[in-house]
C-alpha atoms as a PDB file:
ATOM      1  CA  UNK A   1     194.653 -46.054 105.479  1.00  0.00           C
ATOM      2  CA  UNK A   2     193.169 -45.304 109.310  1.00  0.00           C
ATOM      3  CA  UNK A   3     193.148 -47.938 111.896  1.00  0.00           C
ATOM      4  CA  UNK A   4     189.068 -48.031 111.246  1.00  0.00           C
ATOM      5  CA  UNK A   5     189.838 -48.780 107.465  1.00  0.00           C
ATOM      6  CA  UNK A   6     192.573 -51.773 108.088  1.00  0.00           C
ATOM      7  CA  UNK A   7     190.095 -53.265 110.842  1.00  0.00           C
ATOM      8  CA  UNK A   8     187.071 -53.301 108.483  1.00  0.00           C
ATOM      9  CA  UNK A   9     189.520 -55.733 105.896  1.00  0.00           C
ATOM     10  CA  UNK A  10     190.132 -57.956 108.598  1.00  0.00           C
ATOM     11  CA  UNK A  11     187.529 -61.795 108.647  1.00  0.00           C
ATOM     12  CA  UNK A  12     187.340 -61.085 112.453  1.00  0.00           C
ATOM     13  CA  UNK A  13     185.612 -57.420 112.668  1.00  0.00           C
ATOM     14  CA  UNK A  14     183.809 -57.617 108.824  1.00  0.00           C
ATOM     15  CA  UNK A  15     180.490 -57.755 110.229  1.00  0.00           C
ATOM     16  CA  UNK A  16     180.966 -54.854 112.978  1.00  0.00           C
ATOM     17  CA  UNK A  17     179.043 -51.461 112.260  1.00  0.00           C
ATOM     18  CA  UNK A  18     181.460 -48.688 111.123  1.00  0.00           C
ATOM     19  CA  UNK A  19     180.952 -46.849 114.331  1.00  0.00           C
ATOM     20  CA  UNK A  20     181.806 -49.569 116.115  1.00  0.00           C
ATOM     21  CA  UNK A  21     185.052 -50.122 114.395  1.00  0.00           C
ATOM     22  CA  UNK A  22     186.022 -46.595 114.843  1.00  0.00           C
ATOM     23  CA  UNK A  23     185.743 -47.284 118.863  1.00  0.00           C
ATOM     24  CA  UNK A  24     187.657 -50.428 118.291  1.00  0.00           C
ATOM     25  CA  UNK A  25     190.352 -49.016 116.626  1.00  0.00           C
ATOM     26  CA  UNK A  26     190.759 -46.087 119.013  1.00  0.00           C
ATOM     27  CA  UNK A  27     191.809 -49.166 121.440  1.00  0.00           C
ATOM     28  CA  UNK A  28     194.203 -50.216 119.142  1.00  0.00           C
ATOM     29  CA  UNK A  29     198.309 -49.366 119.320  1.00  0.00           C
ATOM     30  CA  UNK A  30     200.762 -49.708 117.221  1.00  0.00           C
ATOM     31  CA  UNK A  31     203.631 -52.193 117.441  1.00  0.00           C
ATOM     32  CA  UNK A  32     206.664 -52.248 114.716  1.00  0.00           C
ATOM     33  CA  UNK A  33     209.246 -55.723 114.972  1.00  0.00           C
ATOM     34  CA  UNK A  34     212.097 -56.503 113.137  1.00  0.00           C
ATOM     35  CA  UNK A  35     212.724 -60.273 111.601  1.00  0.00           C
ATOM     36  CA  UNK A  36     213.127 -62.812 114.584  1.00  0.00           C
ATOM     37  CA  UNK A  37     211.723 -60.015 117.469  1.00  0.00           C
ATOM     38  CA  UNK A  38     209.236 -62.429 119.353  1.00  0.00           C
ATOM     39  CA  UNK A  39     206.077 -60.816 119.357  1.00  0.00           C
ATOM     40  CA  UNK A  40     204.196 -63.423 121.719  1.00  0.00           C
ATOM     41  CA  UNK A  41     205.922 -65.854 123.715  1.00  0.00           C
ATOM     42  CA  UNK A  42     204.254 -69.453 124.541  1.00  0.00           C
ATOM     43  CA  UNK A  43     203.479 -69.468 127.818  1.00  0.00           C
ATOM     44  CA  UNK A  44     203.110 -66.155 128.251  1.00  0.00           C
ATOM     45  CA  UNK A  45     199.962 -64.551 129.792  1.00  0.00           C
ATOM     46  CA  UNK A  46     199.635 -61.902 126.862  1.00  0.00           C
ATOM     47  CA  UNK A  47     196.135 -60.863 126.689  1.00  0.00           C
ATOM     48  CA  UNK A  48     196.249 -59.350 123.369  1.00  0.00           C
ATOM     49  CA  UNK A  49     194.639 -59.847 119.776  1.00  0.00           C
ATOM     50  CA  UNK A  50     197.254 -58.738 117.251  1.00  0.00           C
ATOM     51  CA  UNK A  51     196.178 -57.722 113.344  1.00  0.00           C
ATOM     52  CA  UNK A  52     198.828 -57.962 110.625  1.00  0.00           C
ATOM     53  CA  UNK A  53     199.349 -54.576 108.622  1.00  0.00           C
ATOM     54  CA  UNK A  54     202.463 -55.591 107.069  1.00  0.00           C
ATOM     55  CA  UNK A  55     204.903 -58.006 106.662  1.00  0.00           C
ATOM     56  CA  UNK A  56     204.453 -61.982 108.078  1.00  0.00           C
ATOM     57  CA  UNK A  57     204.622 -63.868 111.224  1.00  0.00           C
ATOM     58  CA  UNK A  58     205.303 -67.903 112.161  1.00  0.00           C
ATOM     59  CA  UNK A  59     203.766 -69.579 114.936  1.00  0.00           C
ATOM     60  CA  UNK A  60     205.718 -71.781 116.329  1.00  0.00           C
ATOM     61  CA  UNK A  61     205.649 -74.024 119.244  1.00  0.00           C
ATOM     62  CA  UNK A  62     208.367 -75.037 121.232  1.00  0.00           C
ATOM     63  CA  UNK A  63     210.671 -72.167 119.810  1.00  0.00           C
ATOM     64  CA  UNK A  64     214.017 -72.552 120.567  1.00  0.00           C
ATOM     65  CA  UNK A  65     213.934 -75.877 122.006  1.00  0.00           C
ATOM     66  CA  UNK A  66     214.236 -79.719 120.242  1.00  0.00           C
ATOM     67  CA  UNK A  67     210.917 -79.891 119.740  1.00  0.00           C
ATOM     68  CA  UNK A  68     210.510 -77.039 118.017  1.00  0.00           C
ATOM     69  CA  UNK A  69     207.612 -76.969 115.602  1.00  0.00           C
ATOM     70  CA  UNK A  70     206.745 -74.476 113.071  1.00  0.00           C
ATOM     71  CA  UNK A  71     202.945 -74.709 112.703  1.00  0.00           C
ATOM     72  CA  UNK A  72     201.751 -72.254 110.489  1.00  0.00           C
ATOM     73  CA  UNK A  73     202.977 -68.736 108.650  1.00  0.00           C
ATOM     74  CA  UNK A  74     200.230 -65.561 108.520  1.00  0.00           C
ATOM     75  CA  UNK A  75     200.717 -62.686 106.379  1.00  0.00           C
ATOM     76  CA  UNK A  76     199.403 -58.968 106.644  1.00  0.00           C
ATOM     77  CA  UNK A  77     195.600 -59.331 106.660  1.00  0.00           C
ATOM     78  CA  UNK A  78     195.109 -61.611 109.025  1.00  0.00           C
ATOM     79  CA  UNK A  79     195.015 -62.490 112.752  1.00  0.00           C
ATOM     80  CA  UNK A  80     196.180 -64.341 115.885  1.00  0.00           C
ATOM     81  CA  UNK A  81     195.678 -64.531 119.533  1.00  0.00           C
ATOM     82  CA  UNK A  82     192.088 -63.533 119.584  1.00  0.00           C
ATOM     83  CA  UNK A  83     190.604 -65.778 122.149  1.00  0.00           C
ATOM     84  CA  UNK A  84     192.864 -63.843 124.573  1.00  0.00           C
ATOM     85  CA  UNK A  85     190.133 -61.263 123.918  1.00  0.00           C
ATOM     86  CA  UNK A  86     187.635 -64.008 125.715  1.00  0.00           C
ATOM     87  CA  UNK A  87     189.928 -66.373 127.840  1.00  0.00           C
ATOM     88  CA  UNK A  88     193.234 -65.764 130.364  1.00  0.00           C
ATOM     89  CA  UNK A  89     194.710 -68.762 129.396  1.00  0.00           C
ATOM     90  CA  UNK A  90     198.229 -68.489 128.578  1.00  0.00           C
ATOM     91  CA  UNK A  91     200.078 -68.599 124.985  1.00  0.00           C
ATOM     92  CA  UNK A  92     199.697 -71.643 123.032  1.00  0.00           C
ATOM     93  CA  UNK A  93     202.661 -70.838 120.795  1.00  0.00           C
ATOM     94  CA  UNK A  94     205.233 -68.288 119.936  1.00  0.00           C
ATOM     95  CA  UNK A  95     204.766 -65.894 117.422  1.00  0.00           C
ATOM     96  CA  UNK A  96     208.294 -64.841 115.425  1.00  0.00           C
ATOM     97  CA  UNK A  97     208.485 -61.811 112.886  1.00  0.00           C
ATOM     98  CA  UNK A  98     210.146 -63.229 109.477  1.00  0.00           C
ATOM     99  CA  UNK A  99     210.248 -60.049 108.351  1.00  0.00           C
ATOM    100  CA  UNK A 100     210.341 -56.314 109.402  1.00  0.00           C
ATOM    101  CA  UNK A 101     206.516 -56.512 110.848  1.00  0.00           C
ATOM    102  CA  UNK A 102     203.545 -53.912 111.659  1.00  0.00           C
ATOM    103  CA  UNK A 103     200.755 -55.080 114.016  1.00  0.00           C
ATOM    104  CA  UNK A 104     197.832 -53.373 115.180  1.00  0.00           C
ATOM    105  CA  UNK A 105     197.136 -54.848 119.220  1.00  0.00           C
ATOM    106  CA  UNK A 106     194.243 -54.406 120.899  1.00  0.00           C
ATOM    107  CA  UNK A 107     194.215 -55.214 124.801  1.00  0.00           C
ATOM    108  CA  UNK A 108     191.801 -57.736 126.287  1.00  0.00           C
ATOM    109  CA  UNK A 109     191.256 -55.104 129.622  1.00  0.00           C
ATOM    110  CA  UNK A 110     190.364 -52.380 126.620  1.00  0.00           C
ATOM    111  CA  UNK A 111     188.276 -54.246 125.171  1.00  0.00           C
ATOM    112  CA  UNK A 112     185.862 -55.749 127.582  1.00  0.00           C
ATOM    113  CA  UNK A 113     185.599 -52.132 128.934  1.00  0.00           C
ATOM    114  CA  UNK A 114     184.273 -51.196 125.566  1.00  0.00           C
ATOM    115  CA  UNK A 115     181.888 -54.484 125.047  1.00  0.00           C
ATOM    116  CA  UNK A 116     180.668 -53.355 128.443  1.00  0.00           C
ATOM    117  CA  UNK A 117     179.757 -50.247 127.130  1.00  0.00           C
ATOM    118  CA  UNK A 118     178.407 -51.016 123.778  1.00  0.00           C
ATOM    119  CA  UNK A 119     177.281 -54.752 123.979  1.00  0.00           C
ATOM    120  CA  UNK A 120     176.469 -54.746 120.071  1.00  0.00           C
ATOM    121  CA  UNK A 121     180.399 -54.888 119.700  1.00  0.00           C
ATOM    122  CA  UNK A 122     180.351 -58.747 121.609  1.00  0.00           C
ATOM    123  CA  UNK A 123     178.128 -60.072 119.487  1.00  0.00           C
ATOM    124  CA  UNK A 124     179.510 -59.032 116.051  1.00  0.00           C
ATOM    125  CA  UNK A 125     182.381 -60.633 117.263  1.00  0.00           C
ATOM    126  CA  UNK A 126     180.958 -63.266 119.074  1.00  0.00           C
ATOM    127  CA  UNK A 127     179.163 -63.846 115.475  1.00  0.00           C
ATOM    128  CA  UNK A 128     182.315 -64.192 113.478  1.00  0.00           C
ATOM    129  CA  UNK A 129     184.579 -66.237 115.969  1.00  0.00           C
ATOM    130  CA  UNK A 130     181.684 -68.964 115.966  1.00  0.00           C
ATOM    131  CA  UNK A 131     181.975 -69.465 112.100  1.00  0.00           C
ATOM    132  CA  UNK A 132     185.257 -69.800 112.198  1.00  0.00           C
ATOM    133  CA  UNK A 133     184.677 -72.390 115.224  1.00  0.00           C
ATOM    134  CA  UNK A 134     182.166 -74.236 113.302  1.00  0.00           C
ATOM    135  CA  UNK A 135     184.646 -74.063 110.293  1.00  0.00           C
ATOM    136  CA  UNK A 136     187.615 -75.697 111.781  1.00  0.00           C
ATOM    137  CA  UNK A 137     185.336 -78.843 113.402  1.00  0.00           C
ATOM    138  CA  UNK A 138     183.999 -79.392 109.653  1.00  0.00           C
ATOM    139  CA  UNK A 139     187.400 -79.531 108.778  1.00  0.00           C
ATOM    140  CA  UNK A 140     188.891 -81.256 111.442  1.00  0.00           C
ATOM    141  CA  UNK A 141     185.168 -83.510 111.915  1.00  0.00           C
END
């Protein structure tokens, strides 16, 4: 499957045009971790969205110290660390590999030369991160 194909599968680029996927994903790299490789580190100024291809993740906050919390485990097909597309606030939360991981990255610098370029690409994303926005305060409410 191309990087184009995986993107379109993802919640967070479903509405985007195919041609604008294919410009995405030519921003895109490649990034392979074994189980327990930190991918992001809390605190960290990381401005990167990361897609699951394979394998799973667990966000954690705290890692490696008392308080450590585990707060939630994503599998391949999903997402994290996309508001470092918008914001340069630092990491909320680690990110550990449980298992041997594949991630597609895409770089916050990368992509706001691209949204410069082709606006449309903003809003189709702009468009999906407010449902899930609006989704979370009906849950949370």
């Amino acid at each position: 499957m191309d990087t184009a194909e995986i993107l379109s599968k993802i919640s967070l680029f479903s509405l985007m045009k195919k041609r604008d996927l294919r410009r995405i994903s030519k921003l895109t790299q490649h990034h392979r971790y074994q189980e327990g490789d930190v991918i992001v580190k809390e605190g960290a100024r990381d401005g990167r969205l990361f897609v699951i291809v394979s394998g799973e993740v667990a966000v954690i906050k705290g890692l490696g110290q008392s308080s450590e919390t585990f707060l939630r485990q994503l599998r391949s097909g999903t997402y994290f660390g996309e508001m470092a597309l918008i914001d340069d606030y630092v990491r909320t939360a680690s990110v550990v590999a449980r298992i041997d991981t594949e991630v597609l990255s895409l770089d916050q610098w990368n992509f706001r030369d691209e949204i410069k370029k082709y606006p449309s690409v903003a809003i189709e994303l702009l468009q999906t991160l407010s449902r899930r926005i609006r989704a979370i305060e009906n849950v949370d409410g």
